[in-house]
C-alpha atoms as a PDB file:
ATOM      1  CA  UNK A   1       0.000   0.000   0.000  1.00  0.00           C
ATOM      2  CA  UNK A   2       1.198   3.150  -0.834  1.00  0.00           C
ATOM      3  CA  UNK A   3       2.564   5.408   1.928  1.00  0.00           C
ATOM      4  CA  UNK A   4       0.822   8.156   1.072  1.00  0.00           C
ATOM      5  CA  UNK A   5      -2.047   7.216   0.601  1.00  0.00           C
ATOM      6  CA  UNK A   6      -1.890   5.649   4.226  1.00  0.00           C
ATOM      7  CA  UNK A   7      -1.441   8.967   5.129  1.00  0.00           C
ATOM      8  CA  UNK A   8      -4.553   9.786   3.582  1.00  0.00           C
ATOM      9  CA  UNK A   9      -6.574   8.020   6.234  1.00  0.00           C
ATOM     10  CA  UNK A  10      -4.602   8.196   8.949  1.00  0.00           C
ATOM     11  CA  UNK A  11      -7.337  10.906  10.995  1.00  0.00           C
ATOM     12  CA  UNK A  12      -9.775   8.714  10.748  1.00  0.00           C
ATOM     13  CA  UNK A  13      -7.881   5.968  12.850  1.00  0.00           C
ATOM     14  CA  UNK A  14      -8.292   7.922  15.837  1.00  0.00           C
ATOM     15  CA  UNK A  15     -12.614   7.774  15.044  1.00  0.00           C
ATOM     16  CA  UNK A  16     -12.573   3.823  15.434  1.00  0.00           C
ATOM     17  CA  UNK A  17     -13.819   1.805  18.015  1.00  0.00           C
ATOM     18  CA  UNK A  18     -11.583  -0.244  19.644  1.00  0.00           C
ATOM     19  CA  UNK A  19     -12.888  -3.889  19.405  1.00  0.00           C
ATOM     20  CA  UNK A  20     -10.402  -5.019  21.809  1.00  0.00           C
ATOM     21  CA  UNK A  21     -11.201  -8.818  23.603  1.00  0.00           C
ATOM     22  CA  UNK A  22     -13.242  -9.551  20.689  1.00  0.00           C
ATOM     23  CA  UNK A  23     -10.724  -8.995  18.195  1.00  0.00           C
ATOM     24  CA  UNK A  24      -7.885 -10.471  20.545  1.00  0.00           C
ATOM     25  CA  UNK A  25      -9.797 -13.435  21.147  1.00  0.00           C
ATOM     26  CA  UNK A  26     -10.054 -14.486  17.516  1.00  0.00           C
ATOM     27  CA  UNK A  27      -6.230 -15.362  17.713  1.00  0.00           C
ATOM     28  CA  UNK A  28      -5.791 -16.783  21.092  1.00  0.00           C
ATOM     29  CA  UNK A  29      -6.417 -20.591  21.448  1.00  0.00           C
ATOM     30  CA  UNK A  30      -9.219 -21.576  23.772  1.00  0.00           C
ATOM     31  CA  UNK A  31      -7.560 -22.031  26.760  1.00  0.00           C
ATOM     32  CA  UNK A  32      -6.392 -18.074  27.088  1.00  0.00           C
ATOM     33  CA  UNK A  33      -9.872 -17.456  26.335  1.00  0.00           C
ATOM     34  CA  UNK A  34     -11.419 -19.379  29.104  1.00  0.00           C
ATOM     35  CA  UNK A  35      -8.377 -18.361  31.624  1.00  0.00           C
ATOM     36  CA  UNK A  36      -8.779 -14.601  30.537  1.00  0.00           C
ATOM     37  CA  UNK A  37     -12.959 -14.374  31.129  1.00  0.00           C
ATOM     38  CA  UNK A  38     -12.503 -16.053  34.524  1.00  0.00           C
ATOM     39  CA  UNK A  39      -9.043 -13.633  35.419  1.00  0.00           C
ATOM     40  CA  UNK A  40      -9.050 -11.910  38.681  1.00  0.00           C
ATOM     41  CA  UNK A  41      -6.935  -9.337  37.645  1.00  0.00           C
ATOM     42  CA  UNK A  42      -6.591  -7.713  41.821  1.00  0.00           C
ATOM     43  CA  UNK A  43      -4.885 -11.208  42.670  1.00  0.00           C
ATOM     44  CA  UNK A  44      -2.226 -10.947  39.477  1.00  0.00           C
ATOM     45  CA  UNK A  45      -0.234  -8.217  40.861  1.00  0.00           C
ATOM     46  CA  UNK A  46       0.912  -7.847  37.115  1.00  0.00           C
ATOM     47  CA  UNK A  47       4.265  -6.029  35.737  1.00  0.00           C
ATOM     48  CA  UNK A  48       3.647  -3.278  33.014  1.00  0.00           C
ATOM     49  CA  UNK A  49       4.676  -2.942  29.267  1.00  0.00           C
ATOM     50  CA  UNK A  50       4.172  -0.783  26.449  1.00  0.00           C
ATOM     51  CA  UNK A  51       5.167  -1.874  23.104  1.00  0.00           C
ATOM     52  CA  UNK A  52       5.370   0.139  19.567  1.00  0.00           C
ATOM     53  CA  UNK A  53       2.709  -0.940  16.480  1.00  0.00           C
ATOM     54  CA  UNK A  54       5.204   0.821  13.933  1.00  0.00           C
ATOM     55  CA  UNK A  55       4.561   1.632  10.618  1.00  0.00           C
ATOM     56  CA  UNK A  56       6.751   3.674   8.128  1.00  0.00           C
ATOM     57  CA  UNK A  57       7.011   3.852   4.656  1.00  0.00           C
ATOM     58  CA  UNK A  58      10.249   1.729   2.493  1.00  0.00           C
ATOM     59  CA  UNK A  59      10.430   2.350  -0.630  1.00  0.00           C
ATOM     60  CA  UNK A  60       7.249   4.398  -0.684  1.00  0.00           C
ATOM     61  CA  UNK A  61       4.849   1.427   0.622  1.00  0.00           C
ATOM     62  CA  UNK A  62       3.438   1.016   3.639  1.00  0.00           C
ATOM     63  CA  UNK A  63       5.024  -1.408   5.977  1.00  0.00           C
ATOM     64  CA  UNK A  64       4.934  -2.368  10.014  1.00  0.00           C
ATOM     65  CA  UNK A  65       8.270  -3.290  12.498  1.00  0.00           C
ATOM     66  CA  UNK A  66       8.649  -6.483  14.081  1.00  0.00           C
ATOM     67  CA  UNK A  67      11.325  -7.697  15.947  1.00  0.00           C
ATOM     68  CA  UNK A  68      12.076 -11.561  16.445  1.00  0.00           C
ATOM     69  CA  UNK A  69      13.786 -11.789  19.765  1.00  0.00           C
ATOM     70  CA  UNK A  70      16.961 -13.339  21.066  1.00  0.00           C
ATOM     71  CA  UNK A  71      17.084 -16.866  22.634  1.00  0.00           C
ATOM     72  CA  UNK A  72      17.448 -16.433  26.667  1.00  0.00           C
ATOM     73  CA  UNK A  73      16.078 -17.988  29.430  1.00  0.00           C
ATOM     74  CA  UNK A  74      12.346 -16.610  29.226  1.00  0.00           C
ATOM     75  CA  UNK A  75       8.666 -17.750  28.280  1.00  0.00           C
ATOM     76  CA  UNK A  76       9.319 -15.145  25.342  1.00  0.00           C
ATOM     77  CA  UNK A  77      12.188 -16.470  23.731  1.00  0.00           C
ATOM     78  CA  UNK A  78      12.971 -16.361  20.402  1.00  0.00           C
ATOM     79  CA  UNK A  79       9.237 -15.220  19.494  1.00  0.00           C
ATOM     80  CA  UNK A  80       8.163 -12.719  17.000  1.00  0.00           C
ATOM     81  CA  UNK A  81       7.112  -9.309  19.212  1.00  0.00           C
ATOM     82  CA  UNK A  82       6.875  -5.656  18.524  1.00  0.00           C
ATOM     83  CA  UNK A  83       9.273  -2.978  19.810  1.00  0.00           C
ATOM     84  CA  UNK A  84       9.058  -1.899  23.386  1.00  0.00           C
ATOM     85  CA  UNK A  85       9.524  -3.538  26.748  1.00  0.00           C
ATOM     86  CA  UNK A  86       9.253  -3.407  30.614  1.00  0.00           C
ATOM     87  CA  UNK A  87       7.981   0.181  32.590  1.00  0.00           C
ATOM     88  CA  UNK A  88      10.896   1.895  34.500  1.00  0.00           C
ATOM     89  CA  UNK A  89      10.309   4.604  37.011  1.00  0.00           C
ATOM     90  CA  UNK A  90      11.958   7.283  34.949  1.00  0.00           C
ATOM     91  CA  UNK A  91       8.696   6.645  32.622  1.00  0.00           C
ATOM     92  CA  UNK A  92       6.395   9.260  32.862  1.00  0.00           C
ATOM     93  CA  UNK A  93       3.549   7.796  30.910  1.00  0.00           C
ATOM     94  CA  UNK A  94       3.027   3.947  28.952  1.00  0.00           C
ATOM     95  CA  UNK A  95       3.498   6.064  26.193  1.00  0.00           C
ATOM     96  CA  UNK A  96       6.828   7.273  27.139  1.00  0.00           C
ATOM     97  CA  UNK A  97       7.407   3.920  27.819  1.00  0.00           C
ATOM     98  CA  UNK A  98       7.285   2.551  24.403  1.00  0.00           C
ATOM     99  CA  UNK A  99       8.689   5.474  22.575  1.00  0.00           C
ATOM    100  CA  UNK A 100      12.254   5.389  25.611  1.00  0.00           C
ATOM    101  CA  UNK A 101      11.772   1.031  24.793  1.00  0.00           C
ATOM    102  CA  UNK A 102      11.404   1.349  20.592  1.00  0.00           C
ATOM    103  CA  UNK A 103      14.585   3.293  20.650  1.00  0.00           C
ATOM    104  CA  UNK A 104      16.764   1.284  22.678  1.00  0.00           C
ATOM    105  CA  UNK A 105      15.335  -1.914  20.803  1.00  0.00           C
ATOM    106  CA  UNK A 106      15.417  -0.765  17.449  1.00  0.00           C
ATOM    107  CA  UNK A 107      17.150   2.616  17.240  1.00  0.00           C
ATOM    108  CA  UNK A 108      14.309   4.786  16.058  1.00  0.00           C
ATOM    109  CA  UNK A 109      14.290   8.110  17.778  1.00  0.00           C
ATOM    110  CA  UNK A 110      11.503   9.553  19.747  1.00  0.00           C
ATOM    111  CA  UNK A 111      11.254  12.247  17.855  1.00  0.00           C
ATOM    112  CA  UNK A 112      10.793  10.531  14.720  1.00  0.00           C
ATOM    113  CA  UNK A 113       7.939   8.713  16.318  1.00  0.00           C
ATOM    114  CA  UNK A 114       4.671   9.691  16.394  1.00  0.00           C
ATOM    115  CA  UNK A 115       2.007   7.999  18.292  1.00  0.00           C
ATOM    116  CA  UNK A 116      -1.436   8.398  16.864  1.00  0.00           C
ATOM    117  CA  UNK A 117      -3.720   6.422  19.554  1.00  0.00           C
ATOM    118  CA  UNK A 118      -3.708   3.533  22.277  1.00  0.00           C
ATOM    119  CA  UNK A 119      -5.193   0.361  21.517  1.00  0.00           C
ATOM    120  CA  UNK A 120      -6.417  -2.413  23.954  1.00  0.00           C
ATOM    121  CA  UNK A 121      -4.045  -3.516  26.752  1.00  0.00           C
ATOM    122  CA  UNK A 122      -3.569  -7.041  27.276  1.00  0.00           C
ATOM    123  CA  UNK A 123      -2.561  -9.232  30.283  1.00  0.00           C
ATOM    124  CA  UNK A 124       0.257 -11.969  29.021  1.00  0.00           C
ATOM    125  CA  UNK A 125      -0.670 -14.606  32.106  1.00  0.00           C
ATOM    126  CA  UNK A 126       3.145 -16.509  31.301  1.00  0.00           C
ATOM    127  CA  UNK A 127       5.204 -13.865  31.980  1.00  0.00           C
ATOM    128  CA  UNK A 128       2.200 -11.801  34.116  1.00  0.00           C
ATOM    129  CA  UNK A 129       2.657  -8.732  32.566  1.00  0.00           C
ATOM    130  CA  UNK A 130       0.114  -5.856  31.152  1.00  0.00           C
ATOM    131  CA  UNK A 131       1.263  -4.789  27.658  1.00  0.00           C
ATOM    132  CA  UNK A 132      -0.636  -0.891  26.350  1.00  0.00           C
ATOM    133  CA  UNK A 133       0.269  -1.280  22.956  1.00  0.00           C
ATOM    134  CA  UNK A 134       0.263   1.985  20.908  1.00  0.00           C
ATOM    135  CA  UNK A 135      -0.005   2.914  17.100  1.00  0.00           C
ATOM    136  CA  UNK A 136       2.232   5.297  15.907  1.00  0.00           C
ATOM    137  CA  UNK A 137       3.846   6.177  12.474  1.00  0.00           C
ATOM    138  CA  UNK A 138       7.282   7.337  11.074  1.00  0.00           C
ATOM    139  CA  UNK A 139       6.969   9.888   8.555  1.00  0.00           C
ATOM    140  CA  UNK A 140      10.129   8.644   6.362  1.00  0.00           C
ATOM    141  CA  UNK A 141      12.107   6.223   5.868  1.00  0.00           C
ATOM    142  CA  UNK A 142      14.087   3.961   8.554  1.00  0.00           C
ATOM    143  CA  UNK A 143      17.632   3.387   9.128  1.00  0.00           C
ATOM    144  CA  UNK A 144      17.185   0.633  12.104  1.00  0.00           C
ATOM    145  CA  UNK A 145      19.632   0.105  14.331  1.00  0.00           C
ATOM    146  CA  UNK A 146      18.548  -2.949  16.554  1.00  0.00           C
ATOM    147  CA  UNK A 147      20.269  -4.108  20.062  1.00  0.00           C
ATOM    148  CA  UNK A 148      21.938  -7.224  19.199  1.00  0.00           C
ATOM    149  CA  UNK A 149      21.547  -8.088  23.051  1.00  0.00           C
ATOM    150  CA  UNK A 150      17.595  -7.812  22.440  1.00  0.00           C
ATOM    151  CA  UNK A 151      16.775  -8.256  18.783  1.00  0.00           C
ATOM    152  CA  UNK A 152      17.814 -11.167  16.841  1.00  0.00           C
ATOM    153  CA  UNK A 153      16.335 -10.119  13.749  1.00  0.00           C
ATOM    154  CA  UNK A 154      14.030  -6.554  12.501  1.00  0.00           C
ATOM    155  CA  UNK A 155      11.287  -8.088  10.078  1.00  0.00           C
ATOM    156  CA  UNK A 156       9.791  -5.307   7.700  1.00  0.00           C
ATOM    157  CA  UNK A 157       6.071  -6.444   7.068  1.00  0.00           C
ATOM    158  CA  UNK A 158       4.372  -4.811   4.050  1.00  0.00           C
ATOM    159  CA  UNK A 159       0.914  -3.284   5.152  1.00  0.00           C
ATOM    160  CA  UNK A 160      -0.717  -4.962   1.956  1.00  0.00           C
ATOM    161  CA  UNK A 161       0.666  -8.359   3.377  1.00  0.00           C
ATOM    162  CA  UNK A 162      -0.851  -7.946   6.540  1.00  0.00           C
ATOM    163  CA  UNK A 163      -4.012  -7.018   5.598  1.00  0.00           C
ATOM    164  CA  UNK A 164      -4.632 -10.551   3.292  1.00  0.00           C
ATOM    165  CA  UNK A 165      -6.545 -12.978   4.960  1.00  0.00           C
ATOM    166  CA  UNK A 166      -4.299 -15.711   3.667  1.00  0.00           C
ATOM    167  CA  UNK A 167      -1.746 -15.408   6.461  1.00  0.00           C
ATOM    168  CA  UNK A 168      -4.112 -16.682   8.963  1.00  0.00           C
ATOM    169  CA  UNK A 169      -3.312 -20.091   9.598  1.00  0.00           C
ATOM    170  CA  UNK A 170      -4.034 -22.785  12.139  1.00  0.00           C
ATOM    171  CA  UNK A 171      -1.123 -24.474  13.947  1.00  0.00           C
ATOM    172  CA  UNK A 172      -0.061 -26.482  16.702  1.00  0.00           C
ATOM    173  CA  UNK A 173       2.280 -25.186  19.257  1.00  0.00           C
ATOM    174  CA  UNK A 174       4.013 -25.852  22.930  1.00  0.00           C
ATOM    175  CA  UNK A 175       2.258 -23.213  25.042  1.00  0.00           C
ATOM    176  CA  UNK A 176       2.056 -23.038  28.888  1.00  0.00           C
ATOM    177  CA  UNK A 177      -1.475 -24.468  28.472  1.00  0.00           C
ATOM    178  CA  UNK A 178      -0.422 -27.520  27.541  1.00  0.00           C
ATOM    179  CA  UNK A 179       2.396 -29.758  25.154  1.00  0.00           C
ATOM    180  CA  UNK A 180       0.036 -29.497  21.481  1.00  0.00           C
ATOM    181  CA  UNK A 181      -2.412 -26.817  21.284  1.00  0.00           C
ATOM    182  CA  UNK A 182      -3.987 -25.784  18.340  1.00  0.00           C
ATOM    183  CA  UNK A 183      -4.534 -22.191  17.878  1.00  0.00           C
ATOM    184  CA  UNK A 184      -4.925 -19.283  15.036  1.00  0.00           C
ATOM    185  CA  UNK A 185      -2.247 -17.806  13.882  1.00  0.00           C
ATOM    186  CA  UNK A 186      -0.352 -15.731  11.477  1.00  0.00           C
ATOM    187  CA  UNK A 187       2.562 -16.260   8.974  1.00  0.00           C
ATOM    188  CA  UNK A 188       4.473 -14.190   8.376  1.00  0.00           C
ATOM    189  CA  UNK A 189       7.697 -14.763   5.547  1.00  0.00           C
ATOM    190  CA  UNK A 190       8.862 -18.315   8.047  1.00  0.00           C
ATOM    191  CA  UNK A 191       7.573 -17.144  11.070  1.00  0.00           C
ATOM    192  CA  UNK A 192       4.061 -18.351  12.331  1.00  0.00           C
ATOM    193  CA  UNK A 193       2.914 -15.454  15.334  1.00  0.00           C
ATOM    194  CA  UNK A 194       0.945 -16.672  17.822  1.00  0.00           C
ATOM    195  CA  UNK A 195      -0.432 -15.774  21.186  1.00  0.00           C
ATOM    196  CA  UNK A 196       0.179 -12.048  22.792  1.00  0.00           C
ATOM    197  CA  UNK A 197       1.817 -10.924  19.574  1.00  0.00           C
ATOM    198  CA  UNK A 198      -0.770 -12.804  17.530  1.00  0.00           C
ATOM    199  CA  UNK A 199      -3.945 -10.689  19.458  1.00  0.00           C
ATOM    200  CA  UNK A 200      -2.376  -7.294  18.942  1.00  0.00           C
ATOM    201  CA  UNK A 201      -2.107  -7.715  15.413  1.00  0.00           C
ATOM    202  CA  UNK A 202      -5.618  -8.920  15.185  1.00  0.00           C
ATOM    203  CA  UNK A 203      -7.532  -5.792  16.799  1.00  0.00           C
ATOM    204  CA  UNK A 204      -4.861  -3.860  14.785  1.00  0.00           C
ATOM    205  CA  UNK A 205      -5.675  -5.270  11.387  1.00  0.00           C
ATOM    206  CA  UNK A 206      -9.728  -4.807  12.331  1.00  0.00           C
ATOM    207  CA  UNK A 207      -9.044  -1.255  12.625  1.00  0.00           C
ATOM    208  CA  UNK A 208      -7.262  -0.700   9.750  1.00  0.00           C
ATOM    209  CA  UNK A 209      -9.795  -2.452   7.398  1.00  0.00           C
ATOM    210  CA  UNK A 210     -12.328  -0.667   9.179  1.00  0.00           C
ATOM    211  CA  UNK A 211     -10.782   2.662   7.752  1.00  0.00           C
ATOM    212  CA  UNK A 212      -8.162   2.048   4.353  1.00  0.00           C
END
């Protein structure tokens, strides 16, 4: 999709409503759905995230950052995420948050960021954190510079690709719910993105065809 003609539509983003669970729920398997209606969230005690929905033009077409994570010791290893990370007290807002955690991740400066609107938070129960997720655009082109320590790989996902329905899959995967559970999913180039990541996208790509 053309950049600008993204930026067309871009105003009318903000004029959405959020579909939130229902949207996230059409990519989570069955057993986050049932554990997520029946949450307590006052007994969680939950850490907080914020994490960057990116997108930017490349060679004047509209495309959205993801980051494929490092191995390490963690429920989230190696797994297909978007920029951003863990709150620190320094953080003045979950906004702040992502835009401080999008930099160190991926090297994209604040100021070259802007963030257009919230979407739905989510509680991750494996790692018990709250993730705000937030949409925001770059204006030009990228020169990424991602933390090796962090980011094992930046994948560059072209709007138009994202928006087909034909990289919604079903799959089987080792989840905390259990050895072989089948869930939605999507692929994306030889990744398949499931769970947290998986959700996001989903109420993302409902707004977007709600408005392009």
């Amino acid at each position: 999709m053309d950049f600008q003609y993204f930026l067309e539509y871009v105003p009318k983003l903000a004029e959405v409503d959020l579909p939130a669970s229902e949207a996230h729920f059409k990519m989570a398997p069955l057993e986050r759905i049932d554990f997520l209606k029946n949450l307590d969230m006052e007994n969680e005690n939950p850490r907080i995230a914020a994490v960057m929905m990116l997108l930017y033009p490349k060679n004047e077409k509209t495309h959205l950052a993801l980051i494929l994570r490092n191995s390490y010791k963690g429920v989230h290893s190696s797994q297909i995420a978007f920029p951003g990370g863990k709150q620190e007290s320094k953080d003045i807002s979950f906004e702040a948050t992502t835009l401080r955690e999008t930099y160190e991740e991926i090297g994209v400066p604040p100021d070259k960021m802007e963030v257009l609107m919230p979407f739905t938070q989510l509680f991750i129960p494996p790692s018990n954190f709250i993730v705000y997720p937030f949409l925001g655009i770059c204006r030009e082109e990228i020169i990424f510079i991602p933390n090796t320590n962090e980011v094992a790989n930046i994948i560059e996902l072209p709007l138009s690709d994202f928006l087909s329905d034909e990289i919604v899959i079903s799959t089987e995967m080792a989840t905390s719910y259990g050895e072989r559970v089948t869930m939605p999913a999507f692929k994306i180039e030889e990744h398949i993105v499931w769970g947290a990541t998986a959700m996001m996208l989903s109420e993302l790509k409902e707004v977007l065809k709600k408005v392009l």
